[in-house]
Every structure is written in C-alpha cells, then in structure tokens.
N, C-alpha and C. Protein backbone atom coordinates (compact mmCIF):
# COMPACT_ATOMS: atom_id res chain seq x y z
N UNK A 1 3.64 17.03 10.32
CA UNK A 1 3.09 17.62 9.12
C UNK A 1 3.15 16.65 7.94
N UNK A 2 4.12 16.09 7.77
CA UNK A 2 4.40 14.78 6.57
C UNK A 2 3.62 13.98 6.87
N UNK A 3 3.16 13.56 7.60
CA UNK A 3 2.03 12.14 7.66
C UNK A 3 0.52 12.93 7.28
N UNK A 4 0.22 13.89 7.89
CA UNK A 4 -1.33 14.49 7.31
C UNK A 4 -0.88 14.73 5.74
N UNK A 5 0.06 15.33 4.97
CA UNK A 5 0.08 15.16 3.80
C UNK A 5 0.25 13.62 2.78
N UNK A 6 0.95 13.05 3.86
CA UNK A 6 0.92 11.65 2.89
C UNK A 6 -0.66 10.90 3.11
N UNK A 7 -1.33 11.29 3.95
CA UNK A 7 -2.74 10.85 4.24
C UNK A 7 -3.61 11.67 3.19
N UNK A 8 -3.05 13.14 3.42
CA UNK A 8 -4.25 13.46 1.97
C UNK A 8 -3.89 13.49 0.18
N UNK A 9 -2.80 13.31 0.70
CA UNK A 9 -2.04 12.98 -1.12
C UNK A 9 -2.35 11.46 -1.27
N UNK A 10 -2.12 10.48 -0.26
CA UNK A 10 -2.96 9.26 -0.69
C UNK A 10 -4.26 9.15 -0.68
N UNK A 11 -5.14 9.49 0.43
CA UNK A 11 -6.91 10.04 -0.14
C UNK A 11 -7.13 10.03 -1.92
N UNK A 12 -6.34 11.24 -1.64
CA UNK A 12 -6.55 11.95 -2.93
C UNK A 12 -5.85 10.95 -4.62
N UNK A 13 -5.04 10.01 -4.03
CA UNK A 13 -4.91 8.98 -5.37
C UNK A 13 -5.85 7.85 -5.55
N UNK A 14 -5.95 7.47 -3.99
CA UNK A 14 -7.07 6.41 -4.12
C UNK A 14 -8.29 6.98 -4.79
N UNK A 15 -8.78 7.80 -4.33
CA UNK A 15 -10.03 8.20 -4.82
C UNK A 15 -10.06 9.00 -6.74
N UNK A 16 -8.78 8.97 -7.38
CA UNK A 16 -8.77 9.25 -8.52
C UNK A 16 -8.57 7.82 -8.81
N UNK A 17 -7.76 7.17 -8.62
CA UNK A 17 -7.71 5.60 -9.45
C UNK A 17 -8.76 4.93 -9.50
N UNK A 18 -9.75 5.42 -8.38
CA UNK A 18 -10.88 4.59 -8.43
C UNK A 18 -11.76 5.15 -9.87
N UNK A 19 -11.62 6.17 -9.50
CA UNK A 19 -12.87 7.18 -10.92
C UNK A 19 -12.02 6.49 -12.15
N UNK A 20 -10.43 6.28 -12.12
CA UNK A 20 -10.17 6.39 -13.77
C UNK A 20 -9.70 4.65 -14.08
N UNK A 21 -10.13 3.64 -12.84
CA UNK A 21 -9.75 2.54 -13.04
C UNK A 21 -10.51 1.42 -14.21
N UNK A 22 -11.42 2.04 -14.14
CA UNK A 22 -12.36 1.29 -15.60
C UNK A 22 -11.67 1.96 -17.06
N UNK A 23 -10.60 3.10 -17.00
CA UNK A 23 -9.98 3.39 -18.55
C UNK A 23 -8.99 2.25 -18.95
N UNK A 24 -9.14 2.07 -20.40
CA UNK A 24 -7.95 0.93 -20.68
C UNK A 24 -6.49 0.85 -20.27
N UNK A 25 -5.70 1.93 -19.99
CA UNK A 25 -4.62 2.47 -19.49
C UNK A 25 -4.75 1.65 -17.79
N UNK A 26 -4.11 1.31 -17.55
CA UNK A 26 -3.66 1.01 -15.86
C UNK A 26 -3.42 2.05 -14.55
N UNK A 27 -3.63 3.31 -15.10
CA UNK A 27 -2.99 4.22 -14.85
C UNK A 27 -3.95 4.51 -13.55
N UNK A 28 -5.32 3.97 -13.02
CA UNK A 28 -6.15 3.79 -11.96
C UNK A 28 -5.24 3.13 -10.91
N UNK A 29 -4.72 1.73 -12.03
CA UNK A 29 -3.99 0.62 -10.58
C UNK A 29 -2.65 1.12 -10.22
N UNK A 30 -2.26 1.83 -10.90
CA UNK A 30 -0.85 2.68 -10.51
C UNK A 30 -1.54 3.68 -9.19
N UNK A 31 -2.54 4.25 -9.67
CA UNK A 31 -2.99 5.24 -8.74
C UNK A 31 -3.11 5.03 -7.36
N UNK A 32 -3.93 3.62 -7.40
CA UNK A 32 -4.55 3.22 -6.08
C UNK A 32 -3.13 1.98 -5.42
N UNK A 33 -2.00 2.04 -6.00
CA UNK A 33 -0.84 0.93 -5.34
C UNK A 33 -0.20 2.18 -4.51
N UNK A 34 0.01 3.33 -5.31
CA UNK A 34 0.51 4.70 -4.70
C UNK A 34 0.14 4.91 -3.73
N UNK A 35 -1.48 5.15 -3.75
CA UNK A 35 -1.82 5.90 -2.83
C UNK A 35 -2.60 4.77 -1.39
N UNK A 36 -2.21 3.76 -1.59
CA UNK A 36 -2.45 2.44 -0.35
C UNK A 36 -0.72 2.31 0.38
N UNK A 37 -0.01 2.56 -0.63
CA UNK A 37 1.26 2.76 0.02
C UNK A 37 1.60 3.88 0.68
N UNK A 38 1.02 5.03 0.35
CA UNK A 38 0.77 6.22 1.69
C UNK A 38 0.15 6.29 2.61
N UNK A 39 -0.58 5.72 2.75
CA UNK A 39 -1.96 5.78 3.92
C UNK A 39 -1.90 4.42 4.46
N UNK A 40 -1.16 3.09 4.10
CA UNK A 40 -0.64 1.96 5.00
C UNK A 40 -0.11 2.09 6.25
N UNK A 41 1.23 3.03 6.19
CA UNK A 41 1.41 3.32 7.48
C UNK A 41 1.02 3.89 8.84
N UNK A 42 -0.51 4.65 8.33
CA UNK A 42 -1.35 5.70 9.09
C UNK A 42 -2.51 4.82 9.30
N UNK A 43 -2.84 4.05 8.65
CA UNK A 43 -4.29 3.74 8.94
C UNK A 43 -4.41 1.98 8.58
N UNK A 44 -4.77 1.34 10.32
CA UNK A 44 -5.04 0.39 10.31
C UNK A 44 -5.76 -0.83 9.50
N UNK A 45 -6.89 -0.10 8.53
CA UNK A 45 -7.37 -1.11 7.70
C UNK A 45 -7.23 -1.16 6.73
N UNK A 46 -5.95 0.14 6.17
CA UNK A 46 -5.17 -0.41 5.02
C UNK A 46 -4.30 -1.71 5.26
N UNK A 47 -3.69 -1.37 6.31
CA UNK A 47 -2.73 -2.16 6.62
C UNK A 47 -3.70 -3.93 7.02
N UNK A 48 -4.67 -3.73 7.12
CA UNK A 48 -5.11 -5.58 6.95
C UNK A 48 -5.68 -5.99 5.68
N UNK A 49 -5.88 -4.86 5.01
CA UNK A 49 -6.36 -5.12 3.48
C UNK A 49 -4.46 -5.39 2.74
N UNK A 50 -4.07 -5.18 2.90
CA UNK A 50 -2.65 -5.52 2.39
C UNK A 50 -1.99 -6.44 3.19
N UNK A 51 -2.41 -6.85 4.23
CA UNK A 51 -2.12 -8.14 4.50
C UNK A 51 -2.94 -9.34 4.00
N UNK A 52 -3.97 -9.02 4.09
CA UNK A 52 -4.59 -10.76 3.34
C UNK A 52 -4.49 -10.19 1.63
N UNK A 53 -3.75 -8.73 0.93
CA UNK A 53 -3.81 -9.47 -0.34
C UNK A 53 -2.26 -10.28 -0.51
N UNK A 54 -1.28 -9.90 0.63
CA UNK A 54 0.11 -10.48 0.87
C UNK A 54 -0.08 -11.91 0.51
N UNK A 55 -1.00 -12.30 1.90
CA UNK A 55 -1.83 -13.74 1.87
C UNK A 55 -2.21 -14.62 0.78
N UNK A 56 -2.81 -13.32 0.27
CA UNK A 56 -3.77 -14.07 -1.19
C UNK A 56 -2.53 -14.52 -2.18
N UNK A 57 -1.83 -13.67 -2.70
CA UNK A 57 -1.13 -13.68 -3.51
C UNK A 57 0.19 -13.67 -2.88
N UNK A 58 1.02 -15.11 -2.97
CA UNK A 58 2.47 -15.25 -2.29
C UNK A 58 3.58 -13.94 -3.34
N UNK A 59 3.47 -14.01 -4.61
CA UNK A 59 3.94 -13.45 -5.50
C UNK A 59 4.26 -12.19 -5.13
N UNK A 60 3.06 -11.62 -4.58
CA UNK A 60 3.33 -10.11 -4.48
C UNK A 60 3.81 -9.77 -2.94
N UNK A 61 4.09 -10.81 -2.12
CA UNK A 61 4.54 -10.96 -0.74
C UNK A 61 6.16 -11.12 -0.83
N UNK A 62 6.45 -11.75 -1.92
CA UNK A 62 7.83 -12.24 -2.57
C UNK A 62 8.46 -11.16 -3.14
N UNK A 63 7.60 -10.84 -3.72
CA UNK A 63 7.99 -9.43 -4.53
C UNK A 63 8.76 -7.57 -3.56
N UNK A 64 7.85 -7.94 -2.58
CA UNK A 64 7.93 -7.00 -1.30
C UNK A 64 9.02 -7.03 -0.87
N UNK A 65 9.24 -8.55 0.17
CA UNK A 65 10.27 -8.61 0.79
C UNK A 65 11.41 -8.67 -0.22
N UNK A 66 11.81 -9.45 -1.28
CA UNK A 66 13.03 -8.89 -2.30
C UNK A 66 13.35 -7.74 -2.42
N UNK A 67 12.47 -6.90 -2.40
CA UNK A 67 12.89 -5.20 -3.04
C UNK A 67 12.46 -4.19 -1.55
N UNK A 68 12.56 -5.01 -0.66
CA UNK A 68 12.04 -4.40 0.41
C UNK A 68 13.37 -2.73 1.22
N UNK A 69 14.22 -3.36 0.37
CA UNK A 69 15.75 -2.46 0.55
C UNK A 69 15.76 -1.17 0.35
N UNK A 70 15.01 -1.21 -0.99
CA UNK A 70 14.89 0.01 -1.46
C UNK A 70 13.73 1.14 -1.62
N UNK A 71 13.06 1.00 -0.21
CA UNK A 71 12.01 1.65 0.18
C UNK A 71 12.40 2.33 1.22
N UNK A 72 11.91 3.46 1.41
CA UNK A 72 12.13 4.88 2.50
C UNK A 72 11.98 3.86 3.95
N UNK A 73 12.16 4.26 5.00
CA UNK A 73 11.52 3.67 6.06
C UNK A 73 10.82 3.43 6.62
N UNK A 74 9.58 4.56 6.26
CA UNK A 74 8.29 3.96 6.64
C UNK A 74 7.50 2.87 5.58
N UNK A 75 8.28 3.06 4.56
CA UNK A 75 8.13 1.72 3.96
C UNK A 75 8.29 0.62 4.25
N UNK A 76 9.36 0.55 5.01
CA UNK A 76 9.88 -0.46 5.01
C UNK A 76 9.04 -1.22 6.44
N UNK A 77 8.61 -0.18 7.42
CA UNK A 77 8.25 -0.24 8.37
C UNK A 77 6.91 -1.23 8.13
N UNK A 78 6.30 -0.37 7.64
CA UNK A 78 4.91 -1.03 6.79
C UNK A 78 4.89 -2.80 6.06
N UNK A 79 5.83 -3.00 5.26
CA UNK A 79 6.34 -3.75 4.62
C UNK A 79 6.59 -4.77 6.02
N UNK A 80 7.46 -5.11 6.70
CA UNK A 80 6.99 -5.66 7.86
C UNK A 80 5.70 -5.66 8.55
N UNK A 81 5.29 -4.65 9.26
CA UNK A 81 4.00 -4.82 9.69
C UNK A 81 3.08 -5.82 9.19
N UNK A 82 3.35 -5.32 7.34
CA UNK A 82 2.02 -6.02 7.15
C UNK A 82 1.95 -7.35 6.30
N UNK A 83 2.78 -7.86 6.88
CA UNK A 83 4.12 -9.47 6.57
C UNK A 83 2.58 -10.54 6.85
N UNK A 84 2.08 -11.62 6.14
CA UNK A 84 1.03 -12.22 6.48
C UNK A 84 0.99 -13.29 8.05
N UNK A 85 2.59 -13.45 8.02
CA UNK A 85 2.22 -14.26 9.37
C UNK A 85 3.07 -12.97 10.33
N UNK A 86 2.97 -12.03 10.01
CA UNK A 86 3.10 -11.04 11.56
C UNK A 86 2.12 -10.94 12.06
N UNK A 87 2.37 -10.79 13.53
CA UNK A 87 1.27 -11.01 14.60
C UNK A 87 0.24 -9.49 14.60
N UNK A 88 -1.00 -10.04 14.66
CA UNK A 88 -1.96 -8.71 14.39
C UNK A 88 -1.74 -7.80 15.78
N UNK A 89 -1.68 -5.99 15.44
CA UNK A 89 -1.69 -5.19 16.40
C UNK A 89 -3.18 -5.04 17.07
C-alpha cells in the first residue's frame, strides 16, 4: 500500500512543481526534488534521469553520498542504485 501512495503523492508533486516552477519562489524545484525522490525507487526512468544528473553534476553526487545516513531506507536504497558508476539494471 505505501509504494502506490508514494507513487501518487510523488505524481502528484511532480506535476504541481512543474505548473508552479516558472513562479519566482523555488517552491516548483522543492516540489519536483520531493516528488523524484518518491517515485525513484518505483520507477526505472526516474532512476536513470537521476543518474546522469549524479553524472552531470559531481556536487550533487557528493552531496548524496555525505548525507546519505540520514535517509529512510528506501532512500538509501535508491541513493545507491542510482550511484553514476553503478552497474545499469
């Protein structure tokens, strides 16, 4: 039951951050980091879109694994998975 809700509570952020990501407030890119971090663990092409931005940007790959401690477990799960030189599923 928790994974179909974290699938439609993240749906449901992505698709508001997108509508409110052109307001001056950030409050879109908060929306859509939320709700890619719910639906990473469920769905495969989140999880390669967050690997090549791992890729793109070392910073925010650095940033991950440092604070990687203090994420639930399927966080954390994810957070591995989607490591740029882990091997593709």
């Amino acid at each position: 039951m928790l994974p179909i809700l974290h699938q439609i509570f993240g749906s449901a952020l992505v698709i508001v951050g997108l509508i409110v990501l052109p307001l001056p407030l950030p409050f879109g890119l908060i929306m859509l980091t939320i709700g890619f971090a719910l639906l990473a663990p469920y769905i495969p092409v989140v999880q390669r879109l967050i690997k090549k931005m791992r890729a793109k940007w070392p910073d925010l790959d650095r940033n991950l694994r440092l604070h990687r401690h203090r994420f639930p477990p399927v966080i954390k799960k994810t957070i591995d998975k989607t490591h740029p030189t882990a091997p593709a599923e």
